[in-house]
Each structure stands twice: as structure tokens, then as C-alpha cells.
Protein backbone atom coordinates (compact mmCIF):
# COMPACT_ATOMS: atom_id res chain seq x y z
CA UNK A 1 168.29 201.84 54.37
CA UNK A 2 169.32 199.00 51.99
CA UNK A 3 173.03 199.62 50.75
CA UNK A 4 172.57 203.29 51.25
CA UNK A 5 175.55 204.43 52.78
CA UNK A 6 175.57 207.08 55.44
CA UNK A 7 176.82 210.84 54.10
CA UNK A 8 180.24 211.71 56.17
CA UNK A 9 180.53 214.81 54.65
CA UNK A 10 178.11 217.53 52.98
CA UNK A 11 179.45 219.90 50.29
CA UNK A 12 177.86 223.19 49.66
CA UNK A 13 177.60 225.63 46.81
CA UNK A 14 177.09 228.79 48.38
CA UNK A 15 174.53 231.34 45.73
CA UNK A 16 171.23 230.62 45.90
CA UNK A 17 172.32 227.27 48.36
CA UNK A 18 173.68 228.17 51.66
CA UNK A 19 172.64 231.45 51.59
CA UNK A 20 170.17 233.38 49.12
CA UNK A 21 171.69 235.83 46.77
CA UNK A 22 174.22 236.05 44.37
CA UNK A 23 177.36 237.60 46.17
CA UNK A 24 179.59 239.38 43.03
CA UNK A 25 175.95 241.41 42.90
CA UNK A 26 174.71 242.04 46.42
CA UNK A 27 177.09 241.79 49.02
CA UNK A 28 174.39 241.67 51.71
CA UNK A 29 173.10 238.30 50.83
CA UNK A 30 171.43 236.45 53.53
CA UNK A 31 171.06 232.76 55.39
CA UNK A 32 167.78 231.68 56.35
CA UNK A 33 166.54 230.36 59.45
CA UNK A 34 165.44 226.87 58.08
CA UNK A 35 169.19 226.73 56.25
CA UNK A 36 170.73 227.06 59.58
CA UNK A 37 168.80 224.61 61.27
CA UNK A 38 170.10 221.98 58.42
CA UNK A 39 173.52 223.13 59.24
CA UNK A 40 173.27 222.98 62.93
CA UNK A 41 171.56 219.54 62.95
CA UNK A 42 173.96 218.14 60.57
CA UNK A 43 176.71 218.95 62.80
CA UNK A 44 175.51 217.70 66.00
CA UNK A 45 175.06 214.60 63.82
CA UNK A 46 178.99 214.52 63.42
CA UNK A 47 178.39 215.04 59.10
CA UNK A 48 181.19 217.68 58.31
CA UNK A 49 180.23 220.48 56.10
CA UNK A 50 182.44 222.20 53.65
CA UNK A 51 182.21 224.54 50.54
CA UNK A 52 182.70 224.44 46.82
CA UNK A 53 181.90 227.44 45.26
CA UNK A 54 182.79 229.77 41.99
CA UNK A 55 183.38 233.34 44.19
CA UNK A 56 186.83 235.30 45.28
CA UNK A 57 187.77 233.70 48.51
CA UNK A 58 188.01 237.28 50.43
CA UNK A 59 184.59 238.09 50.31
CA UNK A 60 182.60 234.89 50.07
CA UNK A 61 184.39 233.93 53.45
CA UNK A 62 184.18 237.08 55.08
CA UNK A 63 179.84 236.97 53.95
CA UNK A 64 180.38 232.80 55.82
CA UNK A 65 181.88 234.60 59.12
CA UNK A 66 179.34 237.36 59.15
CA UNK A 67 176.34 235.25 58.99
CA UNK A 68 178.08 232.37 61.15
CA UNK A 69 178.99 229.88 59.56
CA UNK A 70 182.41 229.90 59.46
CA UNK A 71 183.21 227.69 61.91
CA UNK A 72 180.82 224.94 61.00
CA UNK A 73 182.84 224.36 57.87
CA UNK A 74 186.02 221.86 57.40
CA UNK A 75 188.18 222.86 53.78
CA UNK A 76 186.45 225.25 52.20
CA UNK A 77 187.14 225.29 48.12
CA UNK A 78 186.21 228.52 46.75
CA UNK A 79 187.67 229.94 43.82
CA UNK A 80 186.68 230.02 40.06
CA UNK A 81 187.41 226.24 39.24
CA UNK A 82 185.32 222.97 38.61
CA UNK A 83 183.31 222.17 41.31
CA UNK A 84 184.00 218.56 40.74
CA UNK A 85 187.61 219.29 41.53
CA UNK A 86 186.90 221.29 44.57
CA UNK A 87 185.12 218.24 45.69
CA UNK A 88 187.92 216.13 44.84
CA UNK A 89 189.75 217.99 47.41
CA UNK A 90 187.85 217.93 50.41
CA UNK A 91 186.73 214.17 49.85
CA UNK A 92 190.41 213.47 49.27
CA UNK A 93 191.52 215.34 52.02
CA UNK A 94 188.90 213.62 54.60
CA UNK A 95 189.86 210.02 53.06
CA UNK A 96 186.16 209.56 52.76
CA UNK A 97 184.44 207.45 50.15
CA UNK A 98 183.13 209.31 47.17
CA UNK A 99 180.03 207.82 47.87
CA UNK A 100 179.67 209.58 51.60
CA UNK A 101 179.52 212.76 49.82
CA UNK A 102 176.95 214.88 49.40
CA UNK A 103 176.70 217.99 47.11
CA UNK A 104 174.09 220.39 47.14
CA UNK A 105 173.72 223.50 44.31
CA UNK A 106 170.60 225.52 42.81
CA UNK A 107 172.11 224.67 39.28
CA UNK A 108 171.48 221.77 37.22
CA UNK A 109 174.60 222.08 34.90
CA UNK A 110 176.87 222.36 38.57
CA UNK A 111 175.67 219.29 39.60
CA UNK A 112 175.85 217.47 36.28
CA UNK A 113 179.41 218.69 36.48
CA UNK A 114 179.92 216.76 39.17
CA UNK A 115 178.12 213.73 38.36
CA UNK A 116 179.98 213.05 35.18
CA UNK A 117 183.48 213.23 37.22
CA UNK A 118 182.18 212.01 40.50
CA UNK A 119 179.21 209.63 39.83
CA UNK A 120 179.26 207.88 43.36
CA UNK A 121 178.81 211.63 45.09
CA UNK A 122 175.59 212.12 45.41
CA UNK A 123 174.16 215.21 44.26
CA UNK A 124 171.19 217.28 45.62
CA UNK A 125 169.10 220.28 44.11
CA UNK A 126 169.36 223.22 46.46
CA UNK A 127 165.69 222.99 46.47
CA UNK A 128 165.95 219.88 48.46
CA UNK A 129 168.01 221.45 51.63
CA UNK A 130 165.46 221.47 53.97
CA UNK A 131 164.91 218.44 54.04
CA UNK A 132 168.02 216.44 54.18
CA UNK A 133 167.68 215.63 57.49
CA UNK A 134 164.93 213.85 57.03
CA UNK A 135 166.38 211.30 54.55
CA UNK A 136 167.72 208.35 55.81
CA UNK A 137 171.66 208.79 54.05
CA UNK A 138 171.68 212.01 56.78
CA UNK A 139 170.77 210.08 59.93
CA UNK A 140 174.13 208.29 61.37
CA UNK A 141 173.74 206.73 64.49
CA UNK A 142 174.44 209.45 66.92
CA UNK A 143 177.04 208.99 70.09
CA UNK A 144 179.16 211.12 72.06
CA UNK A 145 181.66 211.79 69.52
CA UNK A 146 179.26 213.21 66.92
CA UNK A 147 179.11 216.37 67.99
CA UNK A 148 182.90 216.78 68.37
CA UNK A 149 183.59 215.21 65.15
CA UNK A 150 184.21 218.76 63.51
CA UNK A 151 186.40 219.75 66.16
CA UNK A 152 188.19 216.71 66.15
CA UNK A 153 188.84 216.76 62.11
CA UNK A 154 189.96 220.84 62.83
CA UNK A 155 192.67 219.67 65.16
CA UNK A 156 193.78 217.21 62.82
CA UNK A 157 194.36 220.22 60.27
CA UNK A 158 196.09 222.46 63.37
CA UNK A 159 198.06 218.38 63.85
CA UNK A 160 199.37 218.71 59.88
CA UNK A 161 200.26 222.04 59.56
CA UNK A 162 202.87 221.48 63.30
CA UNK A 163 204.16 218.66 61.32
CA UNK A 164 204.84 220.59 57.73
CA UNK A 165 206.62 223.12 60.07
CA UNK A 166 209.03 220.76 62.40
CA UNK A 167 212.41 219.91 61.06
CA UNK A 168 212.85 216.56 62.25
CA UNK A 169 211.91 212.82 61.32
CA UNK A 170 208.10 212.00 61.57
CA UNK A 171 208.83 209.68 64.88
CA UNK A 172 210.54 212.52 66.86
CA UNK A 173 207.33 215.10 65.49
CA UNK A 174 205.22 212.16 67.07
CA UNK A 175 206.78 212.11 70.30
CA UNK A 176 206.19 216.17 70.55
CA UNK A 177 202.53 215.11 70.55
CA UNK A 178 202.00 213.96 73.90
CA UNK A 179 200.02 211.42 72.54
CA UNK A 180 198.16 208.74 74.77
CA UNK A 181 196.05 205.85 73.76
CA UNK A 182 193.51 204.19 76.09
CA UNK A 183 192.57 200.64 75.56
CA UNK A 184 189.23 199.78 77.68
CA UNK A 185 186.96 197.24 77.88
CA UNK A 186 183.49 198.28 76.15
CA UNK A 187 180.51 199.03 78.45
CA UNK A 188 176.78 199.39 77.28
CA UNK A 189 177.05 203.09 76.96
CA UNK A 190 179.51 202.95 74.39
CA UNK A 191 177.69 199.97 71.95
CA UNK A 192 176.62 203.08 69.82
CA UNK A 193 179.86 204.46 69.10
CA UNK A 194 181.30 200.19 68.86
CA UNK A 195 178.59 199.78 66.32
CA UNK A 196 179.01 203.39 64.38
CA UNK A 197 183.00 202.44 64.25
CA UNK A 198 182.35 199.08 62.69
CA UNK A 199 180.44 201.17 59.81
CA UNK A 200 182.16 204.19 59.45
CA UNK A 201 185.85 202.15 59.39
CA UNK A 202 186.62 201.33 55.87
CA UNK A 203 190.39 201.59 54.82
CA UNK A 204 191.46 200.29 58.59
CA UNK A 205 188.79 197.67 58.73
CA UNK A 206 190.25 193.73 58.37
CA UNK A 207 186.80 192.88 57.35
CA UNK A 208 184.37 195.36 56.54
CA UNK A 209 181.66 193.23 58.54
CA UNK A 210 179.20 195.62 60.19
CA UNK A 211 178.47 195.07 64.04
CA UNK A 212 175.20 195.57 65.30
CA UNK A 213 174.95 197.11 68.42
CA UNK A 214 172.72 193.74 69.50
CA UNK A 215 175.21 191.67 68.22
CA UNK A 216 178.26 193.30 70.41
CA UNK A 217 175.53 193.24 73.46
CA UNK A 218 176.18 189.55 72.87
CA UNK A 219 179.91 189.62 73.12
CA UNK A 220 179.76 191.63 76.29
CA UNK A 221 177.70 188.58 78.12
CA UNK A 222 179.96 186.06 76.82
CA UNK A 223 183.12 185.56 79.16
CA UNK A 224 184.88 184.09 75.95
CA UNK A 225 184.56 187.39 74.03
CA UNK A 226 186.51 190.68 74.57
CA UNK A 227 185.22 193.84 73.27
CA UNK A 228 187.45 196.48 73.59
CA UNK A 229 187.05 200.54 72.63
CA UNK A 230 190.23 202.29 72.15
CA UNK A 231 190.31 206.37 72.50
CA UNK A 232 192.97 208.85 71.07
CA UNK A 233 194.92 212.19 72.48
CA UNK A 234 197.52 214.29 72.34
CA UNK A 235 198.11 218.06 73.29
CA UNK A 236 196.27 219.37 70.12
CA UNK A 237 193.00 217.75 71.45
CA UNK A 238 190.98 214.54 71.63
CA UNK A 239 190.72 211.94 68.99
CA UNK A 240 187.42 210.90 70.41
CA UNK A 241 186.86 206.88 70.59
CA UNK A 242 189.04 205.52 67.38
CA UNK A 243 189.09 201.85 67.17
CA UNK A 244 187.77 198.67 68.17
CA UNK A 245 188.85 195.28 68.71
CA UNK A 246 186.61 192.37 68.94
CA UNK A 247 188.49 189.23 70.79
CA UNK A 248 187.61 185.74 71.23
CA UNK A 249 190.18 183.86 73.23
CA UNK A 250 190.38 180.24 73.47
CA UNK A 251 193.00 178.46 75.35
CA UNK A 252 195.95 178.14 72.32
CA UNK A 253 194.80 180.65 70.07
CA UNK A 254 193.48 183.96 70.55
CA UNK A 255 191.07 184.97 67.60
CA UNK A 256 190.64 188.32 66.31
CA UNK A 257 187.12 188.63 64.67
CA UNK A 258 188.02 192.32 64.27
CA UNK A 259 190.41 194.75 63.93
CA UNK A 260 189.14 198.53 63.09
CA UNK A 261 190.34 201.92 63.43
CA UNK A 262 189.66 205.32 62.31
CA UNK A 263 191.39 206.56 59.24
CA UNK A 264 192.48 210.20 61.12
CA UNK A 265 195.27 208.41 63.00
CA UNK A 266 196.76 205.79 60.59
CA UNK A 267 200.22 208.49 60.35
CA UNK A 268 199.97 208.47 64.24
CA UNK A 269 200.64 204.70 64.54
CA UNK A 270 197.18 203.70 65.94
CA UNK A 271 196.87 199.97 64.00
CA UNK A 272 200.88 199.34 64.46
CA UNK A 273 200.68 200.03 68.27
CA UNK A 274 197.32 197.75 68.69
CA UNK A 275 198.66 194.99 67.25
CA UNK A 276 202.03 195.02 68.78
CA UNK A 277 199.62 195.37 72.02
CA UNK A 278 197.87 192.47 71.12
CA UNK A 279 200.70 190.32 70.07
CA UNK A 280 202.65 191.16 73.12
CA UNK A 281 199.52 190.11 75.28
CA UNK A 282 199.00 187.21 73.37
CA UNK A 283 202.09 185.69 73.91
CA UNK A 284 202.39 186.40 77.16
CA UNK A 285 199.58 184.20 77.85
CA UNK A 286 200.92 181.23 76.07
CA UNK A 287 198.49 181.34 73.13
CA UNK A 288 199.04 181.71 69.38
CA UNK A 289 197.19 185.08 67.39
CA UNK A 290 194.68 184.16 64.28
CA UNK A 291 193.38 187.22 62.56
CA UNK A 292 190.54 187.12 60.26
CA UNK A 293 191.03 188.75 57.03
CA UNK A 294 188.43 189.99 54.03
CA UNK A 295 189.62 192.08 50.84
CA UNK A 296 187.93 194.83 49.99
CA UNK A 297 188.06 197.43 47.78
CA UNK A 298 188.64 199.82 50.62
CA UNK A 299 190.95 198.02 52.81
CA UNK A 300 194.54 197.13 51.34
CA UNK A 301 196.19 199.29 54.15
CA UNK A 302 194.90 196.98 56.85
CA UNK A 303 196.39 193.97 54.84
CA UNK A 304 199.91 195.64 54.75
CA UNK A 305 199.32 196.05 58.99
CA UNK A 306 198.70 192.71 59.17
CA UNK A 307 201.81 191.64 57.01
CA UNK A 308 204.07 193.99 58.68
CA UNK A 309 202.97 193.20 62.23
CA UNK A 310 204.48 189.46 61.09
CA UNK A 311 201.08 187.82 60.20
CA UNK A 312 201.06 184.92 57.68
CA UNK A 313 199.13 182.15 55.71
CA UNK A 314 200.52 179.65 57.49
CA UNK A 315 198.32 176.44 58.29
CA UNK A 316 198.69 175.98 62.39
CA UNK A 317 196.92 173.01 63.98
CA UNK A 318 195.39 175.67 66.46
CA UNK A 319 193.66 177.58 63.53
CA UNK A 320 191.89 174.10 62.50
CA UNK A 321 191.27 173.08 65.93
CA UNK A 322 188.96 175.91 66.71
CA UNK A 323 187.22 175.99 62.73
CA UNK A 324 187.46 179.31 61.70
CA UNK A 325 189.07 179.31 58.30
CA UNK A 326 187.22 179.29 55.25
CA UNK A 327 184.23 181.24 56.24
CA UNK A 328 182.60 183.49 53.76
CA UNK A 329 185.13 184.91 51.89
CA UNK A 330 187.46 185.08 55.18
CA UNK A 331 191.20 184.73 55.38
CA UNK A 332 192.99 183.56 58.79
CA UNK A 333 196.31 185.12 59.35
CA UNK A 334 198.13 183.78 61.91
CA UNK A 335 201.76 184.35 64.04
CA UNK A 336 203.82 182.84 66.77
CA UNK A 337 204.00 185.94 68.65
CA UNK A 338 206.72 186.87 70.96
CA UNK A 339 206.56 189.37 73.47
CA UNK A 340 206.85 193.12 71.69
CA UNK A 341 208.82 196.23 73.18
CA UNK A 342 206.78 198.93 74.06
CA UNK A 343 205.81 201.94 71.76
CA UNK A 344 208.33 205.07 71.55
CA UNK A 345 206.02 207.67 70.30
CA UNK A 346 202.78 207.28 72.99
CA UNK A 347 201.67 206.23 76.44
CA UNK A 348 199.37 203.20 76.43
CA UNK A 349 196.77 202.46 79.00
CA UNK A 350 195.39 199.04 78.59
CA UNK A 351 194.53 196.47 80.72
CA UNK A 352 197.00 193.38 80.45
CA UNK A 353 194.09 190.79 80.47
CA UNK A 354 194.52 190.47 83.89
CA UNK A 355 195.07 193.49 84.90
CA UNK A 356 196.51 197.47 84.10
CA UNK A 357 199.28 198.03 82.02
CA UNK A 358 200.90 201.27 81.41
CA UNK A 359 203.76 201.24 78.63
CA UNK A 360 205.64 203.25 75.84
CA UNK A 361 206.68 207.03 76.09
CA UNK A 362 206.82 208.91 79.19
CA UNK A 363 205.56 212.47 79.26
């Protein structure tokens, strides 16, 4: 696959596309088998699926529940605009990379539309449907998440519309959530989903550096390393798996290769709580906290974490003891830690290194 990113999300014109017809002059149009299939397989794949087409709203969605596809479909953007805004929307909305979306119409002017506002979506004739899952930018590695992904990103919008509705300050909404994060040791089962994080992670990634699944097999043999998968809920649903840590402890300083989690629960406190977690362990074993740190054009968000969560540039003896700075393009940030109180707004399971730990909210 080269540098051929993996498509997150797939955008659909609907005439002559998704379904055959031209609604404003049948109303009957229909969906064909082999178009189904696409959209089924897709979402077992965890690739959302949305809608930007020129149609009244009212009918084109009630022809999308009729022929049943209603419900495979995230932010539907239907109304007589550009299509190239409607896109816009729903990439913006999903904080995915231009360049993750797809866009498929009949018309060659739609999708030049597009391409002149949106050059890093990629853009697909309508011709060409049947076989996107056959190309390579359609096959993500598949794990137990994928096929809840959709689900997942539909409680999110159920999570957003609670919050635009509650009176209060974002931290009390957050403790109405219920929510509980689990912070677990990774087994072999779960190297798929480790590896799929590491590549699907972009704005909450400290250093964009792609995991293989071999490479993490490695980690799990070595008594030096910790992997560690961390999982997501609350009462509107699972999160699904949403972050991972990769830990190498040595006796004065613990070393964090990697620090990654999903962009869906940066407003829920996810990267805050993990590093307080790993601070707090930290120095309650005695042992300094180095971070590694690469800029990308992605991941400035991460950065601010790491500077909030009391990380610096400062030059400790137990940073050059162990040789890890300077590599490749990699910064080491690096704090004194002192133990950290526990969270307000969630319940975290997580072993202490040693052992369980339970801390933070109680239900």
C-alpha cells in the first residue's frame, strides 16, 4: 500500500450512485444487490458511510429508509448546496483527515467540484462502486471494534446533542455520563486493534510512528516493556478499545515510546486522565517520566497534553543515562512527577503495576 492511507469514511452521492434513478423524476428508484453488498462490507469493515447529495431532504431520506439504508449512514448532507461543502461537514464533523475520504458520484463535473476544494479527498466515478472493496485504501485491518464503529460514532452524536441540552458546566455534564475507563494489559487477541490504533490515531498520537502488530508481539515477550489497551464507556454505550500506551520502564525513568488515543473522546478527558494515571504510577515507584515527542502536522493537541500534564525540555541525567534523545526527529519530554489525585468525572480500572487499582468517581 505505499503511503496510501486507509479511507475512514465513504461519501455518497445518491442519483445514479447509491441507488439508480433520478429521485425529483421517479420516486420509485431502486438499490441494487451488488450496491448493498459494498455498503454492508464497508461497514463490517468499521468505514462510516454518509451522504452528499443535491435532493429535498424529506424524500431522498424517506427513499434511504425504504430501501434500508438509513441506518448504515453517519451525517447525511442533502440539500441543494456544493457537494464539496457537504463534505466539508461530515469530514469536519468526524475529525478525519481529508485524505481518509472517499467520494463517489456518476458525474464528472460533481467530482471535479470537489477536487478543486478538497484535493486530498479522493474521488471515485460511480462506475467504480463495485469494486471498492477490492482496492487496497478500503481494506483496514479488521478487529472487534470494526463492526461497531458506526454505532459507536451514532452514540457519540446521541453524547453531543445530551450535552447541547444540559445547563451546567461541561465537568458536571461529564459526571452524568457514568463514564468508566479500563486500563489492561494487551493480550495477543487484541495486537490487531493495538496495531489499527497506532494507524488510525493522528491528532492524539505523540508520534505518529506506526506499530506493527509483529513489532508489539515483541513488547509483549519483553518483561521490560508494557503494552497497555485502554477501553471507553459510559451509559450512552461503548467507546470500544480507545487508546494505547506503549511503556518501557527502567529503574529511574519510566519511558513512554507512545502515547495514542482516539480522537472521539478528547472532550471526555481520555489523554488528561492517562497521563495523570501514568504520572501518579510513576512516581509512586520512585522513577522519573520521559515522553517521546514528534511534530506533526496532525498532532499539536497531543503537544498541549503533554505541556499541560507538566512535561518539559528539561535535560535530566536519567534521560541521558538510558540514550533516548535525539532519535529521528524525536523530542524527550520529561517531569518529576508527584503523586496525582484521582479523576472527578470517571471510574478508572487499571492495574497499579503491581496490582488493581480502582480510582476517581463513584457511580
Amino acid at each position: 500500500m505505499g503511503d496510501l492511507k486507509t479511507v475512514k469514511c465513504v461519501v455518497w452521492d445518491l442519483d445514479n450512485t447509491l441507488w439508480q434513478g433520478t429521485l425529483v423524476e421517479d420516486p420509485e428508484v431502486v438499490l441494487v444487490e451488488r450496491i448493498r453488498s459494498v455498503v454492508e462490507t464497508l461497514d463490517a469493515r468499521g468505514i462510516l458511510q454518509s451522504v452528499a447529495s443535491k435532493n429535498d431532504h424529506e424524500p431522498a431520506w424517506a427513499a434511504l429508509e425504504r430501501l434500508g439504508l438509513g441506518e448504515y449512514l453517519v451525517l447525511p448532507q442533502i440539500s441543494w448546496g456544493p457537494k464539496s461543502t457537504a463534505v466539508r461537514v461530515i469530514a469536519d464533523r468526524l475529525n478525519f483527515a481529508y485524505d481518509t475520504v472517499a467520494f463517489v458520484d456518476d458525474l464528472p463535473n460533481e467530482r471535479a467540484e470537489v477536487a478543486f476544494h478538497l484535493p486530498d479527498v479522493r474521488c471515485y466515478p460511480a462506475a467504480d462502486a463495485p469494486g471498492l472493496p477490492d482496492r487496497p485504501e478500503f481494506q483496514p485491518t479488521i478487529t472487534v471494534d470494526s463492526r461497531r464503529r458506526r454505532a459507536m460514532y451514532q452514540a457519540g452524536f446521541h453524547r453531543e446533542r445530551a450535552r447541547e441540552t444540559f445547563a451546567g458546566t461541561d465537568e458536571d455534564f461529564l459526571r452524568t455520563l457514568d463514564i468508566r475507563m479500563s486500563i489492561v494489559q494487551a493480550t495477543e487477541d487484541q495486537l490487531a486493534r493495538v496495531e489499527e490504533l497506532t494507524l488510525r490515531t493522528s491528532q492524539m498520537n505523540a508520534t505518529g510512528v506506526h506499530y506493527s502488530a509483529e513489532t508489539l508481539r515483541g513488547f509483549l515477550d519483553d518483561p521490560g516493556h508494557e503494552v497497555f489497551v485502554i477501553s471507553m464507556s459510559d451509559r450512552f454505550g461503548s467507546h470500544g478499545a480507545i487508546g494505547v500506551v506503549l511503556l518501557h520502564r527502567h529503574r529511574e525513568v519510566w519511558h513512554l515510546k507512545l502515547l495514542a488515543t482516539s480522537c472521539r473522546v478528547v472532550s471526555l478527558g481520555a489523554g488528561a486522565t492517562l497521563l495523570r494515571w501514568l504520572i501518579d504510577r510513576s512516581a509512586r515507584a520512585g522513577a522519573h517520566l520521559a515522553a517521546d515527542f514528534r511534530r506533526t502536522d496532525r498532532n499539536r493537541m497531543m503537544e498541549v497534553a503533554y505541556r499541560f500534564a507538566g512535561l518539559t525540555d528539561e535535560d535530566c541525567a536519567c534521560v541521558r543515562a538510558i540514550g533516548i534523545a535525539g532519535r529521528d526527529g524525536i523530542e524527550v519530554l520529561h517531569i518529576r512527577p508527584a503523586p496525582q489525585p484521582a479523576p472527578t468525572t470517571m471510574t478508572v480500572e487499571a492495574p497499579g503495576l503491581g496490582g488493581p487499582v480502582v480510582s476517581g468517581a463513584t457511580p
